[in-house]
Protein backbone atom coordinates (compact mmCIF):
# COMPACT_ATOMS: atom_id res chain seq x y z
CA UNK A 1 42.52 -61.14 73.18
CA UNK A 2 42.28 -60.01 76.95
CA UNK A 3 41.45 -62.70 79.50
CA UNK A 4 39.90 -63.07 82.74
CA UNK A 5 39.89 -65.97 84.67
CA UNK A 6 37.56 -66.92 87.87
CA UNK A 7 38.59 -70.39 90.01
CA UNK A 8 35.69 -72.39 90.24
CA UNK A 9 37.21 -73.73 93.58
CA UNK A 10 37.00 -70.59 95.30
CA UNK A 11 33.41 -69.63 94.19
CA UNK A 12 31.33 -72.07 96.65
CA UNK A 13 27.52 -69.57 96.40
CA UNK A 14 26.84 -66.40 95.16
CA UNK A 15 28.47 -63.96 96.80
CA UNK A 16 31.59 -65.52 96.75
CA UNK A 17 31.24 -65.64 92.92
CA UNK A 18 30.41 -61.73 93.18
CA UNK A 19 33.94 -60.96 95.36
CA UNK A 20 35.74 -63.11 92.38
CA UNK A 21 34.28 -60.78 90.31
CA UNK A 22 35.15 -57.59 91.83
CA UNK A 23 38.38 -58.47 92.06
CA UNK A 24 38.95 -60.06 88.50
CA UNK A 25 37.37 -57.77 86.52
CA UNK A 26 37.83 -54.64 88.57
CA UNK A 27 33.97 -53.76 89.20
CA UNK A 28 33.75 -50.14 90.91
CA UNK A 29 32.68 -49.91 94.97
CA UNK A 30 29.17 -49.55 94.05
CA UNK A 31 28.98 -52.58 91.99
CA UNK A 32 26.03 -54.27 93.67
CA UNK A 33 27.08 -57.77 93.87
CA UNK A 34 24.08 -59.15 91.53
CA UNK A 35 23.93 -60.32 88.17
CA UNK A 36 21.61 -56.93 87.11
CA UNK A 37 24.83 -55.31 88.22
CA UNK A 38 27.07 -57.97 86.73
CA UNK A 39 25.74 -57.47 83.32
CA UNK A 40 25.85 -53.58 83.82
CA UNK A 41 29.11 -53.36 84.79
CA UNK A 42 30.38 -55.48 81.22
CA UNK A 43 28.20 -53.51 78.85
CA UNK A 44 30.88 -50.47 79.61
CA UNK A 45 34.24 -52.93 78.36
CA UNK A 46 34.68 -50.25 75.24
CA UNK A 47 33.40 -47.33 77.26
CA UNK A 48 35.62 -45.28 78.90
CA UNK A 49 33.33 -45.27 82.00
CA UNK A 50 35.82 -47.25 84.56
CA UNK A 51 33.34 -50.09 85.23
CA UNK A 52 35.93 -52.65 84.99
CA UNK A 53 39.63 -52.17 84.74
CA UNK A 54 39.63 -53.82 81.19
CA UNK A 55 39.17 -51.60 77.94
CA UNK A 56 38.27 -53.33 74.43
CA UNK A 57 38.88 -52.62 71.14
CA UNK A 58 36.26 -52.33 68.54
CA UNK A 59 36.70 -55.59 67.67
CA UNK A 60 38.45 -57.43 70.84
CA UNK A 61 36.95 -59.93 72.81
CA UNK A 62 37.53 -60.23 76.50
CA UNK A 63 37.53 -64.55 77.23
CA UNK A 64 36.10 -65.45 80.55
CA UNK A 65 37.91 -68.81 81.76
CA UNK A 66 36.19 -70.31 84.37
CA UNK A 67 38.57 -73.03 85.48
CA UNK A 68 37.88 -76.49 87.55
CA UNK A 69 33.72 -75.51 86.06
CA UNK A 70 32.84 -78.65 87.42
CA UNK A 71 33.90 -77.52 90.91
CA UNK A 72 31.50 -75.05 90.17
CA UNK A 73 28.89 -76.39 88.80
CA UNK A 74 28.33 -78.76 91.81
CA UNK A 75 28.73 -76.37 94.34
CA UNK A 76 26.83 -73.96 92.91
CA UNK A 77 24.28 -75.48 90.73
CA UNK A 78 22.72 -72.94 88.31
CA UNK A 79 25.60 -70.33 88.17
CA UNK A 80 27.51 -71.41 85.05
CA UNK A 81 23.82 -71.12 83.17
CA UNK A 82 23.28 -68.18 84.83
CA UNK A 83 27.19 -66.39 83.27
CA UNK A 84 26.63 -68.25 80.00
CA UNK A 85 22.70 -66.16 80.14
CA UNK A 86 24.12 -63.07 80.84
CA UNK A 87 27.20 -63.40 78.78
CA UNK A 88 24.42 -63.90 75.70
CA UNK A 89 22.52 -60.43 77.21
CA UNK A 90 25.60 -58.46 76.91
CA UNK A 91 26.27 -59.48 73.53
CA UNK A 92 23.21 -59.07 72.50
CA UNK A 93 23.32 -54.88 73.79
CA UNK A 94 27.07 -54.63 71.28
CA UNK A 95 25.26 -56.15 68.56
CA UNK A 96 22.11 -53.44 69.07
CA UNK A 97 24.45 -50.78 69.17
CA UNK A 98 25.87 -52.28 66.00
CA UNK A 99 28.78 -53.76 67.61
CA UNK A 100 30.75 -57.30 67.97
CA UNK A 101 30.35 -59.43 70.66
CA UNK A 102 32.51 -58.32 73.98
CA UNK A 103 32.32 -61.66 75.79
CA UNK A 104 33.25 -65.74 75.38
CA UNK A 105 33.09 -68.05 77.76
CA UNK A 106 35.79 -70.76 77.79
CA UNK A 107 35.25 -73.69 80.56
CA UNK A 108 38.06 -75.54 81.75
């Protein structure tokens, strides 16, 4: 299983949690630092389309820890519900193409 992690500690608003993201999961120059983007960028993990630097297997899962969450979640109230929302979207697009869930969320 491929894994990504993001440190709570270092994501204190939004577009902090966006340069995490670039960096972790590799998100082109373009990537527009907003969850529309977000989401776009991790419906292409078993694409060959470059929008992150990971590439899943049919069935492989990419795990998102998020550790010290509760850092997080009181510095930026909102977020975590916000990734575990869009983490459910993405899903949701594999399964419509007939396809296994990409994402999990693991909280530490």
């Amino acid at each position: 299983m491929a894994t990504v992690s993001l440190d709570g500690q270092a994501i204190t608003d939004w577009p902090s949690f966006h340069r995490e993201c670039r960096a972790a999961f590799g998100f082109p120059d373009f990537y527009g630092c907003n969850m529309d983007a977000w989401i776009d960028c991790l419906s292409y993990l078993r694409d060959d389309e470059g929008m992150t630097k990971f590439r899943l297997a049919a069935n492989e899962i990419l795990q998102i820890d998020v550790l010290h969450a509760d850092a997080l979640r009181s510095s930026v109230p909102g977020l975590l519900d916000a990734l575990e929302e869009c983490i459910a979207l993405i899903n949701e697009r594999y399964a419509d193409y007939g396809e296994k869930p990409a994402l999990s969320l693991k909280l530490h």
